[in-house]
PDB file of N, CA and C in Angstrom:
ATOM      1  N   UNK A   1      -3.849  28.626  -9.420  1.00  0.00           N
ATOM      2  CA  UNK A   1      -2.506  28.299  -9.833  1.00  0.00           C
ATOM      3  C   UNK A   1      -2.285  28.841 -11.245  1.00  0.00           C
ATOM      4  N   UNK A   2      -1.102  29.552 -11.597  1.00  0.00           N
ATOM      5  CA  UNK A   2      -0.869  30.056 -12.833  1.00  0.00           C
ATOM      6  C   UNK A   2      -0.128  28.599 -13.365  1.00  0.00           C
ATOM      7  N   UNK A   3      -0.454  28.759 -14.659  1.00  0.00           N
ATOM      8  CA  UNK A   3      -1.088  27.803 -15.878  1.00  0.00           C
ATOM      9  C   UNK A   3       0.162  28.347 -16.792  1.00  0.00           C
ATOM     10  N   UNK A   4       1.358  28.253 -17.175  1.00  0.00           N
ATOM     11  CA  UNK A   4       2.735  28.728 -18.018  1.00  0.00           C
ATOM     12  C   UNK A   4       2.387  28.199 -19.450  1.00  0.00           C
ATOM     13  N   UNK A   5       1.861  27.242 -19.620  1.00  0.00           N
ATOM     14  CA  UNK A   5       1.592  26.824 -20.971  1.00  0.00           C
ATOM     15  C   UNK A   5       0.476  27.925 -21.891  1.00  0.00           C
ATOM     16  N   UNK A   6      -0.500  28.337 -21.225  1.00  0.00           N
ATOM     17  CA  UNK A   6      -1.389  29.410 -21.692  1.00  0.00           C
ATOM     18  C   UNK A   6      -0.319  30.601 -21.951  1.00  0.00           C
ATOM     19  N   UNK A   7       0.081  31.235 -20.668  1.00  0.00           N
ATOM     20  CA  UNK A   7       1.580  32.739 -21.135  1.00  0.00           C
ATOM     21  C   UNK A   7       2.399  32.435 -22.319  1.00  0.00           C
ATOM     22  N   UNK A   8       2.712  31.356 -22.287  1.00  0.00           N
ATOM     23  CA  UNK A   8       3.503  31.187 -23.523  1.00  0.00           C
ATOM     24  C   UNK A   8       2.695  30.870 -24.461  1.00  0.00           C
ATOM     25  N   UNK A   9       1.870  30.261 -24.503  1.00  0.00           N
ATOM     26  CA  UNK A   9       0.552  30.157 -26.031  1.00  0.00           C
ATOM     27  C   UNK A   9       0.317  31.777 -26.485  1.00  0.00           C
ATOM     28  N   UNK A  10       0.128  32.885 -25.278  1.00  0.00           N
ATOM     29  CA  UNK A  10       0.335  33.860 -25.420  1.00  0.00           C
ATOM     30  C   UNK A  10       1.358  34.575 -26.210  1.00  0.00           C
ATOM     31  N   UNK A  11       2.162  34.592 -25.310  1.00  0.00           N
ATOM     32  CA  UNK A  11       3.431  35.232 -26.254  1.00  0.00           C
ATOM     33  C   UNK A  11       4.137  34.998 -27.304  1.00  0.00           C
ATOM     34  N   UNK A  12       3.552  33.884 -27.531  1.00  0.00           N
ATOM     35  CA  UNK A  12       3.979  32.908 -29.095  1.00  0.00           C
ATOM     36  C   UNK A  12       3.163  33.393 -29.814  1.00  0.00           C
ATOM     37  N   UNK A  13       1.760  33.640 -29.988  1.00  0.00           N
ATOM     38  CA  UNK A  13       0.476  34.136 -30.823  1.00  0.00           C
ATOM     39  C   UNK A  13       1.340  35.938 -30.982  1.00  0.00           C
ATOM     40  N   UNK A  14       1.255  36.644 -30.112  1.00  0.00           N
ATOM     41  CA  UNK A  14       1.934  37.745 -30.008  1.00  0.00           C
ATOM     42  C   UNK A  14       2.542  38.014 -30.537  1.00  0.00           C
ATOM     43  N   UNK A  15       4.118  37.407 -30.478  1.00  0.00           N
ATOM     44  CA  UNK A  15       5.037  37.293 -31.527  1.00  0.00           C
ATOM     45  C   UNK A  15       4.588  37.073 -32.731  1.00  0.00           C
ATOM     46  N   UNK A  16       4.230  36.070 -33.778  1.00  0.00           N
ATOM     47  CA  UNK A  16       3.721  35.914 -34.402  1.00  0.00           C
ATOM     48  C   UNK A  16       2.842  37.173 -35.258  1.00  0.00           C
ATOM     49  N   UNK A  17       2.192  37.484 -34.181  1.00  0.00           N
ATOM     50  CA  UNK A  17       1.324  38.319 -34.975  1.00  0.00           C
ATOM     51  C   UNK A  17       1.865  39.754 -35.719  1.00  0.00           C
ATOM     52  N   UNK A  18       3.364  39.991 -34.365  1.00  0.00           N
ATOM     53  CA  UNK A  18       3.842  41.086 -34.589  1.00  0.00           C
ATOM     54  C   UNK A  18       4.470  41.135 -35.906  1.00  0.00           C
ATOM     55  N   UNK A  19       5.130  39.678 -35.933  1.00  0.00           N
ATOM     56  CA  UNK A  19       5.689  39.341 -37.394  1.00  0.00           C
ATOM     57  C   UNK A  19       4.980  39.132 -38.541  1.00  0.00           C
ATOM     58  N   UNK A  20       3.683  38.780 -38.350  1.00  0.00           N
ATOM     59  CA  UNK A  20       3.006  39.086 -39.814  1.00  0.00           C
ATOM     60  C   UNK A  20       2.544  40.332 -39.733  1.00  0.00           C
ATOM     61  N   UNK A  21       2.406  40.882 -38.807  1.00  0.00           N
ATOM     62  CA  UNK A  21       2.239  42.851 -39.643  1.00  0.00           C
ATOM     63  C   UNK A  21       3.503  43.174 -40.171  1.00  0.00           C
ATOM     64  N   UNK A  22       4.404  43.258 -39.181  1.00  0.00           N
ATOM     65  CA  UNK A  22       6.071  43.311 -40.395  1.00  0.00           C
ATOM     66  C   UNK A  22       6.050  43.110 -41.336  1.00  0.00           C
ATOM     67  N   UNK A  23       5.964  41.929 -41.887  1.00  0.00           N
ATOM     68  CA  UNK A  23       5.546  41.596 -43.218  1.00  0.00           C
ATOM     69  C   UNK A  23       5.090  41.401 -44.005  1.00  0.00           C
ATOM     70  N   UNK A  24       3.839  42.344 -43.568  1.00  0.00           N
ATOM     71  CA  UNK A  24       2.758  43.725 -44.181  1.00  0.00           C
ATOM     72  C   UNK A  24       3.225  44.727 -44.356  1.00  0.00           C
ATOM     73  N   UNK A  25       4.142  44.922 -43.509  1.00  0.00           N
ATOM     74  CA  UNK A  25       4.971  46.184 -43.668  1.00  0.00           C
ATOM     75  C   UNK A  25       6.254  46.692 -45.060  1.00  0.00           C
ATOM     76  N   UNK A  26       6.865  45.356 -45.002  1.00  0.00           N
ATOM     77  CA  UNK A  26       7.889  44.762 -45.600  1.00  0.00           C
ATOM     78  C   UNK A  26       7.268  44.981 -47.025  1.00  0.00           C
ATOM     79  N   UNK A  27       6.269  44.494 -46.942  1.00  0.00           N
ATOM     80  CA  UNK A  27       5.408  44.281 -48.681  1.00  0.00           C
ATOM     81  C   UNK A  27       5.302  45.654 -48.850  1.00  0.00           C
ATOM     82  N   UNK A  28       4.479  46.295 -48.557  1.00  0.00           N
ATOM     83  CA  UNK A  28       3.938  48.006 -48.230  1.00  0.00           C
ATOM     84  C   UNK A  28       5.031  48.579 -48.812  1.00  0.00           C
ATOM     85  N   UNK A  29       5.936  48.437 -48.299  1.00  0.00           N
ATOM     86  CA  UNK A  29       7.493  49.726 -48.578  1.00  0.00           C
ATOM     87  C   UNK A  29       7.961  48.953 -50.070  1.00  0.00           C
ATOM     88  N   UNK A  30       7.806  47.716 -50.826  1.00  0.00           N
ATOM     89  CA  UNK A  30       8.175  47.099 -51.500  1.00  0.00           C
ATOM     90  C   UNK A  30       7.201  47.622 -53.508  1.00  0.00           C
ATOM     91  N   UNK A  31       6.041  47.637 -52.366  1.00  0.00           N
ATOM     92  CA  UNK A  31       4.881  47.860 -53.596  1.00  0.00           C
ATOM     93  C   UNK A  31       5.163  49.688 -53.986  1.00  0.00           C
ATOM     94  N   UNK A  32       5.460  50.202 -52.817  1.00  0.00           N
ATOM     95  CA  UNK A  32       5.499  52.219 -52.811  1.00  0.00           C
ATOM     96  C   UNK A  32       6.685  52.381 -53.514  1.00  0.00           C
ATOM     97  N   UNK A  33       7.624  51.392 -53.182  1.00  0.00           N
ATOM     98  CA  UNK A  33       9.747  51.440 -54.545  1.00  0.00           C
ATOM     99  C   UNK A  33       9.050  51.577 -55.695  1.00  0.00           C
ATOM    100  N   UNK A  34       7.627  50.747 -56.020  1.00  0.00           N
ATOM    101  CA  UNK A  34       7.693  50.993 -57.588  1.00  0.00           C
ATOM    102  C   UNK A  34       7.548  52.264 -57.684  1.00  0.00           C
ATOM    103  N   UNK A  35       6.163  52.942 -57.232  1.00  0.00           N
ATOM    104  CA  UNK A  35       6.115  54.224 -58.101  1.00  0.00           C
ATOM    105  C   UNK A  35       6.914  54.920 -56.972  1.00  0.00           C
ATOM    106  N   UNK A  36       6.768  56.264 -57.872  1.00  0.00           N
ATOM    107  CA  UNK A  36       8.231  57.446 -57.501  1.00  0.00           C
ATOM    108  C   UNK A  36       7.669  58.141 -55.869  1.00  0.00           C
ATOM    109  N   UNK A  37       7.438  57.636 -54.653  1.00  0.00           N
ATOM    110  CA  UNK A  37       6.830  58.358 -53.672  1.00  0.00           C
ATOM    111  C   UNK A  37       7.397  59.550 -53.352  1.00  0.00           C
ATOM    112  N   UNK A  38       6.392  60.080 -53.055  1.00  0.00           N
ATOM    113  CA  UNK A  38       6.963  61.468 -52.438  1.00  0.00           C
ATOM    114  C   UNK A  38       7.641  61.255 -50.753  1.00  0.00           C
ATOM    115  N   UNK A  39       8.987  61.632 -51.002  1.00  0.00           N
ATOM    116  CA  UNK A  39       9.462  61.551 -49.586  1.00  0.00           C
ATOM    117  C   UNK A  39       9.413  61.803 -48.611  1.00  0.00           C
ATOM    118  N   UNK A  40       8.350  62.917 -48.427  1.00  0.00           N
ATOM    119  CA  UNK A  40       7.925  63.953 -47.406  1.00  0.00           C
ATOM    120  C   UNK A  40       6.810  63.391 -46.987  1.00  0.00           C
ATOM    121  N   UNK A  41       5.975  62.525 -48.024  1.00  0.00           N
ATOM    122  CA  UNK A  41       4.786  61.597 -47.123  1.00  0.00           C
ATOM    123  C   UNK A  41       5.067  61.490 -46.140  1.00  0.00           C
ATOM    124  N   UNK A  42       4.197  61.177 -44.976  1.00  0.00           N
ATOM    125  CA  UNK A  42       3.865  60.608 -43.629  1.00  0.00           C
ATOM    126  C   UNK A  42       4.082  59.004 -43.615  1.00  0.00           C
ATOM    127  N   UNK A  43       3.438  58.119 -44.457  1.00  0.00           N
ATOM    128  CA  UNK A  43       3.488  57.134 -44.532  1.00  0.00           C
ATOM    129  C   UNK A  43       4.233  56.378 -45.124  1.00  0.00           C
ATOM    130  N   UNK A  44       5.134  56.825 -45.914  1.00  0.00           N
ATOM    131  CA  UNK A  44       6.284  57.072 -46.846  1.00  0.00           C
ATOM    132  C   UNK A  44       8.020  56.647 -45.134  1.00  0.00           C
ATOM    133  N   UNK A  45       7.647  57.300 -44.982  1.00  0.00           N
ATOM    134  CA  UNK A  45       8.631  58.181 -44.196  1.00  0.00           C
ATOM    135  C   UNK A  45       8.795  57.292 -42.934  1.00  0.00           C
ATOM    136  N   UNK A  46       7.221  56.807 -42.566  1.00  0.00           N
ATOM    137  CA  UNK A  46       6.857  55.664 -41.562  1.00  0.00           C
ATOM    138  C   UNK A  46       7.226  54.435 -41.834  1.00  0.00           C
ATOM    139  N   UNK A  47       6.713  54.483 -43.130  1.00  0.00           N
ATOM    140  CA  UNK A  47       7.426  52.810 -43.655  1.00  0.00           C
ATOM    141  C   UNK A  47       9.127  52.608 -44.050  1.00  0.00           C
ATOM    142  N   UNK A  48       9.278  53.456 -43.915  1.00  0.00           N
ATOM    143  CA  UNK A  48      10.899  53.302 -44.275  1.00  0.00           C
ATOM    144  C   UNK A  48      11.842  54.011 -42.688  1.00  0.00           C
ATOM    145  N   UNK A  49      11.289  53.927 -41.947  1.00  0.00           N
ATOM    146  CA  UNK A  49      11.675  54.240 -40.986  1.00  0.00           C
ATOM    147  C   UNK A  49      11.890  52.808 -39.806  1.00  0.00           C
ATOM    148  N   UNK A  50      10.108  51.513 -40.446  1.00  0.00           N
ATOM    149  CA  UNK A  50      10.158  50.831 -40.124  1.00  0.00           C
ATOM    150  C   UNK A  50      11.067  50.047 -40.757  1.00  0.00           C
ATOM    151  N   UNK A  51      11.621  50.307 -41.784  1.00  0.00           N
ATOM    152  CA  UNK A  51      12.084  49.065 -42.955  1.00  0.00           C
ATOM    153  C   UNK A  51      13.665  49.279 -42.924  1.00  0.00           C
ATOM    154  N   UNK A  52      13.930  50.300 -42.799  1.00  0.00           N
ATOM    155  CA  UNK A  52      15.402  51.167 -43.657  1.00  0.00           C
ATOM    156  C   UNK A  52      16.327  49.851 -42.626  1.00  0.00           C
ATOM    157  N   UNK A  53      16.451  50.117 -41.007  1.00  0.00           N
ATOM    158  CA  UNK A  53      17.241  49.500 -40.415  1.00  0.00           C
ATOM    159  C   UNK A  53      17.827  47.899 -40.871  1.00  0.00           C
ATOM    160  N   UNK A  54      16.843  47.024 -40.557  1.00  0.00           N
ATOM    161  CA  UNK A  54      17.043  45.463 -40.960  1.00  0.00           C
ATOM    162  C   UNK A  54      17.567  45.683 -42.892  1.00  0.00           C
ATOM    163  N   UNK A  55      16.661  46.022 -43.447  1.00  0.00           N
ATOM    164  CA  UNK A  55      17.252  45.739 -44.691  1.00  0.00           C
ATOM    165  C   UNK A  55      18.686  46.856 -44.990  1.00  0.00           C
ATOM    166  N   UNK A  56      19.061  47.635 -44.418  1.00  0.00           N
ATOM    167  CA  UNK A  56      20.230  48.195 -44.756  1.00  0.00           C
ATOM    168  C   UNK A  56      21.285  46.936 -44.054  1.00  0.00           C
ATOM    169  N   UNK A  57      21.460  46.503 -43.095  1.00  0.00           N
ATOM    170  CA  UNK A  57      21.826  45.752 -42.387  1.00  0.00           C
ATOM    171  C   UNK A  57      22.049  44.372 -43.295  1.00  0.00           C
ATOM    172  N   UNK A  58      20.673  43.924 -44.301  1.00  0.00           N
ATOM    173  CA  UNK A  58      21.243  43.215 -45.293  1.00  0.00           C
ATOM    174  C   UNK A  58      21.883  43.048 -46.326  1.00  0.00           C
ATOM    175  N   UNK A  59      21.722  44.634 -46.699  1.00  0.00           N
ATOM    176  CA  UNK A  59      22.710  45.055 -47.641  1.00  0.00           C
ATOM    177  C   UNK A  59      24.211  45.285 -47.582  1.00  0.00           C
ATOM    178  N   UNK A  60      24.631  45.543 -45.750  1.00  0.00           N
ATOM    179  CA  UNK A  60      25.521  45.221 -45.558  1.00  0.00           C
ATOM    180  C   UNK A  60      26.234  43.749 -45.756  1.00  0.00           C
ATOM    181  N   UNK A  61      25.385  42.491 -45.726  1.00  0.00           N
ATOM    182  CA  UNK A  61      26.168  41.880 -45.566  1.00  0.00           C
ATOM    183  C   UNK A  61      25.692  40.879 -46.819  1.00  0.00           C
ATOM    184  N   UNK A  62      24.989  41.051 -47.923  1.00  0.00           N
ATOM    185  CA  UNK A  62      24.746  40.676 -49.308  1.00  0.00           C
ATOM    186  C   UNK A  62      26.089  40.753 -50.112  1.00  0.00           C
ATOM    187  N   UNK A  63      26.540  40.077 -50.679  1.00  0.00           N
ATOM    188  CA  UNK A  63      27.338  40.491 -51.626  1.00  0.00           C
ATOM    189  C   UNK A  63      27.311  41.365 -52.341  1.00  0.00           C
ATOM    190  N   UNK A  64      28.332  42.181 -53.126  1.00  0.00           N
ATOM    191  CA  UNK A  64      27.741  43.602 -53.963  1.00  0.00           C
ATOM    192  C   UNK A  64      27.588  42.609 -55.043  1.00  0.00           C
ATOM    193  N   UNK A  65      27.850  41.698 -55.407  1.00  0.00           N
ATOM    194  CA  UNK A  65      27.740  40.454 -57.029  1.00  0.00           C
ATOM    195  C   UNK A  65      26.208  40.824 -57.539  1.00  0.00           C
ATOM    196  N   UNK A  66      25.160  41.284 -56.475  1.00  0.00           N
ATOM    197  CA  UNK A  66      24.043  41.035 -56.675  1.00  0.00           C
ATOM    198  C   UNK A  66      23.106  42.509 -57.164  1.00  0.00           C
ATOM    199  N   UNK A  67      24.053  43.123 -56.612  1.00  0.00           N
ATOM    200  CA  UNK A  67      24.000  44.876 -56.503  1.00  0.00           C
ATOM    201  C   UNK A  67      23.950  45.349 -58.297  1.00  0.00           C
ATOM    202  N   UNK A  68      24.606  44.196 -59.197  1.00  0.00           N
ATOM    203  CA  UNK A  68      24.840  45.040 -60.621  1.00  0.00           C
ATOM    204  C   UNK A  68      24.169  44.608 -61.382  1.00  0.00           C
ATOM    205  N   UNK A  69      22.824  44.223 -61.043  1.00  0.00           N
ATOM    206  CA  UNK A  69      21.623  43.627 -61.848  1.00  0.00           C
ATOM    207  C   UNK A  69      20.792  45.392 -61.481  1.00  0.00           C
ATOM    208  N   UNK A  70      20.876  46.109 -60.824  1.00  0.00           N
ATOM    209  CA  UNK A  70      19.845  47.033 -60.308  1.00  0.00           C
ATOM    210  C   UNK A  70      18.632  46.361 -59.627  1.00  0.00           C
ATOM    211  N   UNK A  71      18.507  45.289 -59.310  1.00  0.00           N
ATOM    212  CA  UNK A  71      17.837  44.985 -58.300  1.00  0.00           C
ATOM    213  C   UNK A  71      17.742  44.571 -56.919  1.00  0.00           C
ATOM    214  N   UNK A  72      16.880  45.006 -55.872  1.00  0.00           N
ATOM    215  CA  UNK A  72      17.355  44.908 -54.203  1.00  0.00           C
ATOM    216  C   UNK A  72      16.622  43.554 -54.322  1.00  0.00           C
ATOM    217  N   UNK A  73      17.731  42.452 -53.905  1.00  0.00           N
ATOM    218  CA  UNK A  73      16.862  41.474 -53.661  1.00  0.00           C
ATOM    219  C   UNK A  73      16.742  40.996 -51.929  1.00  0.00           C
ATOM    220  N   UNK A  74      16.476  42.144 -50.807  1.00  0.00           N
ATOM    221  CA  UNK A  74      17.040  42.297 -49.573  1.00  0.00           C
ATOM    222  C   UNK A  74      15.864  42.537 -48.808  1.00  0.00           C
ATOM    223  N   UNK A  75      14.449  43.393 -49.800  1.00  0.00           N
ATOM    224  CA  UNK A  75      12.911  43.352 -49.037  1.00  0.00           C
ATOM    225  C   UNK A  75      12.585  41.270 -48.997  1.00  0.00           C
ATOM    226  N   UNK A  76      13.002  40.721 -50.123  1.00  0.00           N
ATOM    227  CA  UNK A  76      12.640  39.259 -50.525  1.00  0.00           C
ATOM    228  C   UNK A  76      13.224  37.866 -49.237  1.00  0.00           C
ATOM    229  N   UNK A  77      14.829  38.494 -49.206  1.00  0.00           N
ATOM    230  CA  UNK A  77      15.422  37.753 -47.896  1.00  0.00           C
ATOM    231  C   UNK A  77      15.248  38.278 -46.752  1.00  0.00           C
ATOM    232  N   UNK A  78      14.562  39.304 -46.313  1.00  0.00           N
ATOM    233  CA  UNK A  78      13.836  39.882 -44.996  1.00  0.00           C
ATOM    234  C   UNK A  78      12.804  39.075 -45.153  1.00  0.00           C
ATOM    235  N   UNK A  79      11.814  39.022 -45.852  1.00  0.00           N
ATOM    236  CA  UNK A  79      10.921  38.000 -45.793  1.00  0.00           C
ATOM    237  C   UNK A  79      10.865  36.748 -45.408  1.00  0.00           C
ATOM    238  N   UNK A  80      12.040  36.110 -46.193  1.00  0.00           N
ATOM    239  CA  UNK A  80      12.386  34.714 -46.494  1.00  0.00           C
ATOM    240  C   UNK A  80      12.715  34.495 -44.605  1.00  0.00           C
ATOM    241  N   UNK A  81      13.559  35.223 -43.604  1.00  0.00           N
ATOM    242  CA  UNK A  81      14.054  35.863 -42.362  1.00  0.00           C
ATOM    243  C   UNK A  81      12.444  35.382 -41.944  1.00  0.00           C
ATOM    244  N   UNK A  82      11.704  36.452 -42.282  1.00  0.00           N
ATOM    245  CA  UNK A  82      10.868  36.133 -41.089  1.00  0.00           C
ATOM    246  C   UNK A  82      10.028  35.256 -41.320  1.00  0.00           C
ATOM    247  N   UNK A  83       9.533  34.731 -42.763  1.00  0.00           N
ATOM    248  CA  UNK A  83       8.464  33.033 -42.719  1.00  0.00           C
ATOM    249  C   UNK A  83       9.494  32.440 -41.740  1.00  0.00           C
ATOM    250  N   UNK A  84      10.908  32.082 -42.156  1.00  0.00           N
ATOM    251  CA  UNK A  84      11.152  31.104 -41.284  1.00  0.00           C
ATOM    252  C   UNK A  84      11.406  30.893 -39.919  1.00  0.00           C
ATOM    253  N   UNK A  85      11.138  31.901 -38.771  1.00  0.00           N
ATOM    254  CA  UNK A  85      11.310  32.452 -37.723  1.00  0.00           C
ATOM    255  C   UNK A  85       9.760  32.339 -37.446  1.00  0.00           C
ATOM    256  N   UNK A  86       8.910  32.872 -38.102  1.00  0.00           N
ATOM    257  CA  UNK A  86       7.085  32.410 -38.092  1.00  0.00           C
ATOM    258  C   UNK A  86       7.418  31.122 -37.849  1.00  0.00           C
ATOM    259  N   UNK A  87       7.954  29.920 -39.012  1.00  0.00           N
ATOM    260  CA  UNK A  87       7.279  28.808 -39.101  1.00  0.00           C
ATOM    261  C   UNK A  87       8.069  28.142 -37.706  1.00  0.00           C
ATOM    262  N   UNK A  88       9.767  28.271 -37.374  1.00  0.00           N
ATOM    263  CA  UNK A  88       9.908  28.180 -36.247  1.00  0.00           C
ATOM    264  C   UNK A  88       9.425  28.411 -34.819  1.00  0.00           C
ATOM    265  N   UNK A  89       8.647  29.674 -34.777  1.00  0.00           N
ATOM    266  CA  UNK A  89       7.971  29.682 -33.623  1.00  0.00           C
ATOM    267  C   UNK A  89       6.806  28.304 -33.777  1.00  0.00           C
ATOM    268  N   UNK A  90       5.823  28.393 -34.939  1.00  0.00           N
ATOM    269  CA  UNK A  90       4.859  27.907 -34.811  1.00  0.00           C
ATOM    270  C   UNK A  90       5.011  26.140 -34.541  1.00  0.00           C
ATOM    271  N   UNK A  91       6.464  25.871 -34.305  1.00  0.00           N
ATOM    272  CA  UNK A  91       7.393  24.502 -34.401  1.00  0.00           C
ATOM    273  C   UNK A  91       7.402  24.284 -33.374  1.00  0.00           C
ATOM    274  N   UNK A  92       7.699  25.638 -32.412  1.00  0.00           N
ATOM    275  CA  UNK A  92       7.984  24.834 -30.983  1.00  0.00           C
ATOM    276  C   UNK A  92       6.607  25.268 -30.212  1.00  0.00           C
ATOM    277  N   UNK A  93       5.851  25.908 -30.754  1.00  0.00           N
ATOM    278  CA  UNK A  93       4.347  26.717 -29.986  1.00  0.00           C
ATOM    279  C   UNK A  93       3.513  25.384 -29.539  1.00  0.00           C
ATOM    280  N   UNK A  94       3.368  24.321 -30.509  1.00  0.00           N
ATOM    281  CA  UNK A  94       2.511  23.093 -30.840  1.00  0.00           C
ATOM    282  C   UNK A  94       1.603  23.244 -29.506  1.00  0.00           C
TER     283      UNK A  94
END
């Protein structure tokens, strides 16, 4: 007899996991803004390929109020996005 509580212990761990490499990812593209990367990198190019979508998407809908400090504060609320979507899964996973 298939056992549904294990598939979903599954796909909850899964999820999860996918979301803390993201936000390995998230950090990665965050730490490379400081220094000046070369754009033509491979890994450069990878990480902002993974990143560009969601956080442009927050920049769409950030206020510009926040825009005239020169700082993106939009890698920080992608984050903030996915702990709490982590800690929600891990809410209903029990």
């Amino acid at each position: 007899m298939f056992d549904h509580s294990y598939f979903l212990n599954g796909v909850f761990d899964l999820i999860d996991g996918l979301l803390n490499l993201y936000l390995i990812v998230v950090i990665a593209r965050v730490v490379i803004s400081w220094v000046s990367p070369d754009p033509y990198n491979r890994i450069v190019q990878i990480l902002c390929a993974l990143t560009d979508p969601p956080l442009n998407a927050l920049r769409r809908v950030i206020p510009r109020l926040f825009w005239s400090t020169g700082l993106d504060f939009t890698p920080l609320i992608l984050t903030m996005i996915i702990l709490i979507i982590r800690r929600f899964l891990q809410s209903i996973h029990l």
